[in-house]
C-alpha atoms as a PDB file:
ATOM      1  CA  UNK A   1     -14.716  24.564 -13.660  1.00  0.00           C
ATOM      2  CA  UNK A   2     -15.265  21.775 -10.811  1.00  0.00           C
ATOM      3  CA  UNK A   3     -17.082  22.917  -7.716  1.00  0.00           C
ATOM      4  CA  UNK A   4     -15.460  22.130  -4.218  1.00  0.00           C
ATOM      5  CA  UNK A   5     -16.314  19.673  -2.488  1.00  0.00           C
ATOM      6  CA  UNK A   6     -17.293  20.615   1.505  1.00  0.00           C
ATOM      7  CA  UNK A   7     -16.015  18.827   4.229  1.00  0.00           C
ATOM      8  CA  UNK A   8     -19.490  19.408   6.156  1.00  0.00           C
ATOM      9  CA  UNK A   9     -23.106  20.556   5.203  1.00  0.00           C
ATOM     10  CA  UNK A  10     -23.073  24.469   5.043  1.00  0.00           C
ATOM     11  CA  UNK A  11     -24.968  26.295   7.259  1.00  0.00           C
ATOM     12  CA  UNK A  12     -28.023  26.418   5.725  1.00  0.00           C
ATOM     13  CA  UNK A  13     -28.446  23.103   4.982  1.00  0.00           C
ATOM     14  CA  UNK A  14     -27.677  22.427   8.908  1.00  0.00           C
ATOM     15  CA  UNK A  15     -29.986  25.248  10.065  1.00  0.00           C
ATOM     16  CA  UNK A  16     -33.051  23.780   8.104  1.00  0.00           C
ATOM     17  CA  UNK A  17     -32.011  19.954   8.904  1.00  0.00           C
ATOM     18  CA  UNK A  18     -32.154  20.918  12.977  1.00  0.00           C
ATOM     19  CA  UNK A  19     -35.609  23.501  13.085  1.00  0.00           C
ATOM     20  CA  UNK A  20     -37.098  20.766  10.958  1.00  0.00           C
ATOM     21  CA  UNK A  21     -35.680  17.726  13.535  1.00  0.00           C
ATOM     22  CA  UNK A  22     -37.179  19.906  16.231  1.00  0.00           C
ATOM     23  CA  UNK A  23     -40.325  20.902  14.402  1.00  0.00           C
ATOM     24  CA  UNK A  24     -41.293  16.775  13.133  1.00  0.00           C
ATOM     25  CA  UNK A  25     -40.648  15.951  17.179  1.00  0.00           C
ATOM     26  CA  UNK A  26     -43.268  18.249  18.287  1.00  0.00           C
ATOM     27  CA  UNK A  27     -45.693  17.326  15.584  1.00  0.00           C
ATOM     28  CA  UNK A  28     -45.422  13.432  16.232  1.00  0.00           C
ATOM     29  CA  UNK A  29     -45.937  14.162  19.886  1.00  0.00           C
ATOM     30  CA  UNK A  30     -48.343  16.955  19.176  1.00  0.00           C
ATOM     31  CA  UNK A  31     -50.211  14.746  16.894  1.00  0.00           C
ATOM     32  CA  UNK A  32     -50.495  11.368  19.050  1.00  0.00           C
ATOM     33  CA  UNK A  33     -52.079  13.584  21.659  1.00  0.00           C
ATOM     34  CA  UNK A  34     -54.431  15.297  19.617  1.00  0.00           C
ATOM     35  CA  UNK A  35     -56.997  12.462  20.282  1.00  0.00           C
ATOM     36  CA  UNK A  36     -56.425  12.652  24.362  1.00  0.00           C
ATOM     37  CA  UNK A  37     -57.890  16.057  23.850  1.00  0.00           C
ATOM     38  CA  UNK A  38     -61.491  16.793  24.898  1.00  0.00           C
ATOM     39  CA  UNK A  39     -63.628  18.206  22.377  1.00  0.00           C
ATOM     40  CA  UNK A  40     -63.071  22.517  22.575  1.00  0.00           C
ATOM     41  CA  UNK A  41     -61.433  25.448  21.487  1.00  0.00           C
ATOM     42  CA  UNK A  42     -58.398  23.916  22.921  1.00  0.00           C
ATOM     43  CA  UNK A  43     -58.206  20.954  20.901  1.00  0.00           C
ATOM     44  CA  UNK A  44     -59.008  22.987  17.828  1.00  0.00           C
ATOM     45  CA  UNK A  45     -56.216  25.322  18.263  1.00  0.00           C
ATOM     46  CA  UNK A  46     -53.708  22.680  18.859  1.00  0.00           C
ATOM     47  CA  UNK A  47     -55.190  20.821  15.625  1.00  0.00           C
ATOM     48  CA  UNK A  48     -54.907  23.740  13.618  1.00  0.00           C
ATOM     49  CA  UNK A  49     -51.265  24.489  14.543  1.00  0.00           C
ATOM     50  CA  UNK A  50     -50.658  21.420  14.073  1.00  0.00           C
ATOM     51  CA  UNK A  51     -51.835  21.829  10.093  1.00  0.00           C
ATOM     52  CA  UNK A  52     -49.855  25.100   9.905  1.00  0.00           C
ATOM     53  CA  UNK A  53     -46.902  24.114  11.055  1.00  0.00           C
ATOM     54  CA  UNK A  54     -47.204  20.677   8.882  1.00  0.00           C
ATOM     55  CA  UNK A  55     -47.407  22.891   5.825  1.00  0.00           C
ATOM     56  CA  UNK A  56     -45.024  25.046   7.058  1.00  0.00           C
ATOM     57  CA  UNK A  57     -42.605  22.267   7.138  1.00  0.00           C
ATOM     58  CA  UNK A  58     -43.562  20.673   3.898  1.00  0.00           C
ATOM     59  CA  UNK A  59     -42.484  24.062   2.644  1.00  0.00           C
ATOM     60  CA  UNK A  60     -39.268  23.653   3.883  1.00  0.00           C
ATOM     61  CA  UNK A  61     -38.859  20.077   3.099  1.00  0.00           C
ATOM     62  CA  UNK A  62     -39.271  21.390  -0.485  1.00  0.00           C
ATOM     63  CA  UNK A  63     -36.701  24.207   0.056  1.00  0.00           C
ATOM     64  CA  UNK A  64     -34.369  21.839   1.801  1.00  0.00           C
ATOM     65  CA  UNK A  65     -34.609  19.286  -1.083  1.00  0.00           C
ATOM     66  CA  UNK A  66     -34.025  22.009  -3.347  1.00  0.00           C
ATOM     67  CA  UNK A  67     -30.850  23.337  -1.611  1.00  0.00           C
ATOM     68  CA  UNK A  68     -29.546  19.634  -1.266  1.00  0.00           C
ATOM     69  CA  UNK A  69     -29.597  19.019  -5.210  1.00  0.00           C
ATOM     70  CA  UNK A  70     -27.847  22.541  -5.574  1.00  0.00           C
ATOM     71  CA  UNK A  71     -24.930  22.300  -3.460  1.00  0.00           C
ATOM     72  CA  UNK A  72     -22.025  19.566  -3.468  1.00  0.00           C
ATOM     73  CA  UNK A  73     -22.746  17.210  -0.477  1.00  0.00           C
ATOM     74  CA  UNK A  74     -20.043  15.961   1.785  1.00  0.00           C
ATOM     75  CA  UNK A  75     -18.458  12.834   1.040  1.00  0.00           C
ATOM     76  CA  UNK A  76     -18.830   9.887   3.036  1.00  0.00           C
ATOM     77  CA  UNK A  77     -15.728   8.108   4.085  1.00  0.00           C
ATOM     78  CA  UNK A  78     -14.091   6.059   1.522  1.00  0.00           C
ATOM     79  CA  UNK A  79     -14.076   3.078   3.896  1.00  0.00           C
ATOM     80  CA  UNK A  80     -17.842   2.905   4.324  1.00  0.00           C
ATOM     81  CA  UNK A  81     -19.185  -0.121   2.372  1.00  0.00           C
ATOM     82  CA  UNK A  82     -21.508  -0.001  -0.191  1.00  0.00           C
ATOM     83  CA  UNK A  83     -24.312  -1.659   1.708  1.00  0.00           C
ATOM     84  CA  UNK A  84     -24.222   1.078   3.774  1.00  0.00           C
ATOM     85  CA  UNK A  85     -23.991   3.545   1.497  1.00  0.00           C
ATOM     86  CA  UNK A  86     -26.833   2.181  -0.321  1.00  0.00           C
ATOM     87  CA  UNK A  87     -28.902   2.233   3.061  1.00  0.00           C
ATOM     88  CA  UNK A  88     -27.843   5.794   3.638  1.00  0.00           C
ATOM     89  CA  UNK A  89     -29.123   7.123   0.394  1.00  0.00           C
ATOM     90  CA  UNK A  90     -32.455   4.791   1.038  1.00  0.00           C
ATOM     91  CA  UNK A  91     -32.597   6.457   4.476  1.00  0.00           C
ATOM     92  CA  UNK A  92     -32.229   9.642   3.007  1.00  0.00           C
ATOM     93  CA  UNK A  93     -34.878   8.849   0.148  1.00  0.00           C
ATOM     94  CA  UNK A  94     -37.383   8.005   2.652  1.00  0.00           C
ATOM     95  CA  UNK A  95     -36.972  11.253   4.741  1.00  0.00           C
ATOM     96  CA  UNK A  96     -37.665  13.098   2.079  1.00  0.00           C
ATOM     97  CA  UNK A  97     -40.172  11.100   0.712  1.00  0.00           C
ATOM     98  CA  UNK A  98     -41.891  11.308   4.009  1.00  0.00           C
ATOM     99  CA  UNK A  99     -41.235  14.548   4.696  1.00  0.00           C
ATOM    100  CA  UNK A 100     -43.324  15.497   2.100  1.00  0.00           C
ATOM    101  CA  UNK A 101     -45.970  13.035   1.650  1.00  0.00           C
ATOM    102  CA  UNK A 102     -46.990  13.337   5.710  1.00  0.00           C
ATOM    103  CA  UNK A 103     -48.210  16.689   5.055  1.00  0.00           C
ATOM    104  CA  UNK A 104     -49.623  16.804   1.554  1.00  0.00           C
ATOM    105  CA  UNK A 105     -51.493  13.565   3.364  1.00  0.00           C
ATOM    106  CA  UNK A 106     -52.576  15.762   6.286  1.00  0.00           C
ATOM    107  CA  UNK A 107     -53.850  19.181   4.044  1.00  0.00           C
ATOM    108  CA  UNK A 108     -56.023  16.166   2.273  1.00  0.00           C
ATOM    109  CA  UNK A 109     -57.191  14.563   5.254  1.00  0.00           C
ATOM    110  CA  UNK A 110     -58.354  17.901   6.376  1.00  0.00           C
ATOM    111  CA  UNK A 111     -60.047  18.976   3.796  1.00  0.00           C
ATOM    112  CA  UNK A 112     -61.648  15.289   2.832  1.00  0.00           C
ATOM    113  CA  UNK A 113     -63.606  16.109   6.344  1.00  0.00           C
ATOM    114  CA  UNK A 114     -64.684  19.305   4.953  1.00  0.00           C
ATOM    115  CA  UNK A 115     -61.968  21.221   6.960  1.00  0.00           C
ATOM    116  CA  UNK A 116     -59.944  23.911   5.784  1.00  0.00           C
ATOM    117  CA  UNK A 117     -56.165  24.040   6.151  1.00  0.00           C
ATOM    118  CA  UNK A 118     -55.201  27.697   7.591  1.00  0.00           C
ATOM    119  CA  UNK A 119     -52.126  28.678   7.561  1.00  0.00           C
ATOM    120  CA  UNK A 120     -51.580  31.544  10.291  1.00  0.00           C
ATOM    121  CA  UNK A 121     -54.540  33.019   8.755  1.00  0.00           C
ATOM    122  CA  UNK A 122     -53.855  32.033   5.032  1.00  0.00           C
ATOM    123  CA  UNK A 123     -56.231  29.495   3.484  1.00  0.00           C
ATOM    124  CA  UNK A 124     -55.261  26.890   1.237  1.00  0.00           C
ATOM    125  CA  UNK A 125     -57.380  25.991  -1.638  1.00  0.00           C
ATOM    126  CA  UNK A 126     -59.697  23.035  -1.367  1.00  0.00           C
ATOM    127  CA  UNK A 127     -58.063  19.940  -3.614  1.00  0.00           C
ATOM    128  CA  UNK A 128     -60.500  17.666  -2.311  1.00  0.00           C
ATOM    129  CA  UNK A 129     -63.924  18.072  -1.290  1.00  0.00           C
ATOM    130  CA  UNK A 130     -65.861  15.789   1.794  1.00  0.00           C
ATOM    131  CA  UNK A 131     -65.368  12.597   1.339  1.00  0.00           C
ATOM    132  CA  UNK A 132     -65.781  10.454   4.506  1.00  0.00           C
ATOM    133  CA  UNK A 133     -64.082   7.207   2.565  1.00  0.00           C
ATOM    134  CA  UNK A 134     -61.259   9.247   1.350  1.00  0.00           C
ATOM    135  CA  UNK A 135     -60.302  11.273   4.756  1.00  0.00           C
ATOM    136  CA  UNK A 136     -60.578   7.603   6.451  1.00  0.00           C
ATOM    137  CA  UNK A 137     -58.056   6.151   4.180  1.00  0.00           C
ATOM    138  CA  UNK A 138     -55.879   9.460   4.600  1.00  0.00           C
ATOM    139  CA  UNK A 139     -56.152   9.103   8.068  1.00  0.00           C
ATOM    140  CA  UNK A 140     -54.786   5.406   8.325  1.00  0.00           C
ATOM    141  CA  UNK A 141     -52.111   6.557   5.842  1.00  0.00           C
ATOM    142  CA  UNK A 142     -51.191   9.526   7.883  1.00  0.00           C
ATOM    143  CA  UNK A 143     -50.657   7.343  11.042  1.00  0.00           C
ATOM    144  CA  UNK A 144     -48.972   4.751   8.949  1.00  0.00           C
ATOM    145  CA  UNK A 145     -46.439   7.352   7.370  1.00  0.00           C
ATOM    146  CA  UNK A 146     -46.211   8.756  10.841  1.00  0.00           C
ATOM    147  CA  UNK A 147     -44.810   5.538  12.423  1.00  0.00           C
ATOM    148  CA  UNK A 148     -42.480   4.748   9.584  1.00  0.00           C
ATOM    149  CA  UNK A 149     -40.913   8.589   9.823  1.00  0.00           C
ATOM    150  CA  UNK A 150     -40.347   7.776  13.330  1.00  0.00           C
ATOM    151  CA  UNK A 151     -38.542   4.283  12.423  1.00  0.00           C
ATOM    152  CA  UNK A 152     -36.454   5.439   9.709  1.00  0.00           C
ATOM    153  CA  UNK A 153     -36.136   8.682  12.066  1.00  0.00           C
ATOM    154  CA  UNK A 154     -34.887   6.301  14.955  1.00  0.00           C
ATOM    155  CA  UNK A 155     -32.427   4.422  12.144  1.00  0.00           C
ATOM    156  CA  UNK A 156     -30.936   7.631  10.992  1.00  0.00           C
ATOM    157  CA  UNK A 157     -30.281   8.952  14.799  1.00  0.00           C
ATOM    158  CA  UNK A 158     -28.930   5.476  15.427  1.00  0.00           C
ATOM    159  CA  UNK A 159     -26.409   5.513  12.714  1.00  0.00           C
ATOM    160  CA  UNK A 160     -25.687   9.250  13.506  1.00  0.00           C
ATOM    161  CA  UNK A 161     -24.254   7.871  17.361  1.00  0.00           C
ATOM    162  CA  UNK A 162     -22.509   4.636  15.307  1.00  0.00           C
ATOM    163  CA  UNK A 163     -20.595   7.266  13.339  1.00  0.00           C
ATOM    164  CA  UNK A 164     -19.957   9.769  16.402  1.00  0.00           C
ATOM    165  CA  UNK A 165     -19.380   7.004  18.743  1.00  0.00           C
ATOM    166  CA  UNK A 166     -18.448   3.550  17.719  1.00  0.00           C
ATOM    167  CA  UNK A 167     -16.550   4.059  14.070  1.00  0.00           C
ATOM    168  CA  UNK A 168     -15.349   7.274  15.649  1.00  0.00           C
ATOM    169  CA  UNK A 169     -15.807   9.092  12.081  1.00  0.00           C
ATOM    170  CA  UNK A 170     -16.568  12.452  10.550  1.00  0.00           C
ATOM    171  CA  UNK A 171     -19.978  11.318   9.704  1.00  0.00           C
ATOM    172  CA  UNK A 172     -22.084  12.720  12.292  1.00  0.00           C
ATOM    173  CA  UNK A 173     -19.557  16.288  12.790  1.00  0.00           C
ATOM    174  CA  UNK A 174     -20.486  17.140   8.791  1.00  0.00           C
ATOM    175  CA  UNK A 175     -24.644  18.160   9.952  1.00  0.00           C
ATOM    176  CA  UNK A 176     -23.586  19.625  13.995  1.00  0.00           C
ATOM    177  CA  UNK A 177     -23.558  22.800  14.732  1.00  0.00           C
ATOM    178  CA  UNK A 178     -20.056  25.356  15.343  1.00  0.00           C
ATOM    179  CA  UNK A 179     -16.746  24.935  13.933  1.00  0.00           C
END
């Protein structure tokens, strides 16, 4: 029995694709003003919905992963050359890649400063203890993998408006909303 291939990402795959656009937005701006913030209940709230909503999101970076490699994916137009399909699936590698490795980087930088991660009141377990070496190299690595989510981010929106816009395709219509 073959399985049909869709003309466009189902709505599931769309739904979790836009929250989690939305949701890595707010955390890179969230998280690059973190530091402008005086020292206060203020600045710990914001850090520590910051955390949950980082796991929150790794959560569904693992669900969205999940539902990718169990449903047929769109095709991409038989015209496209191969060096761009190659750089698509890279792209795509390195979102997910990213998407989880920013937060798994962030629960360990937390708890490397001997802080838990809390999780709208639930506590992760500790996989690290204090370890002022460790959450300093976490903490170069989470600004790092920040900066290259936002570039590969900025090369995936910029195709996106190629497709729409320039080649005039069906590229960009498969992940929108409607129809």
């Amino acid at each position: 029995m073959t399985v049909a291939v869709p003309a466009r990402y189902d709505a599931v795959a769309r739904l979790l694709h836009w929250v989690m656009a939305a949701a890595i937005l707010a955390l890179w701006v969230v998280g690059h003003m973190i530091d402008a913030l005086p020292k206060g209940p203020v600045r710990s709230e914001v850090i520590g919905l910051h955390k949950a909503i980082g796991v929150v999101l790794l959560v569904m970076a693992v669900a969205r992963l999940a539902w990718r490699l169990a449903r047929p994916q769109p095709p991409l137009p038989a015209s496209m050359p191969a060096a761009e399909r190659l750089m698509a699936a890279a792209g795509h590698v390195a979102l997910y890649l990213l998407m989880v490795l920013i937060p798994l980087d962030g629960i360990l930088l937390s708890q490397s400063a001997g802080r838990e991660v809390s999780v709208f009141g639930l506590v992760l377990p500790a996989m690290v203890g204090k370890d002022d070496a460790l959450k300093d190299m976490l903490k170069g690595g989470h600004v790092a993998m920040g900066w290259l989510l936002a570039l590969v981010l900025a090369g995936h929106v910029a195709a996106a408006v190629r497709h729409r816009f320039i080649l005039k395709d069906e590229v960009m219509a498969r992940m929108l909303p409607g129809r």
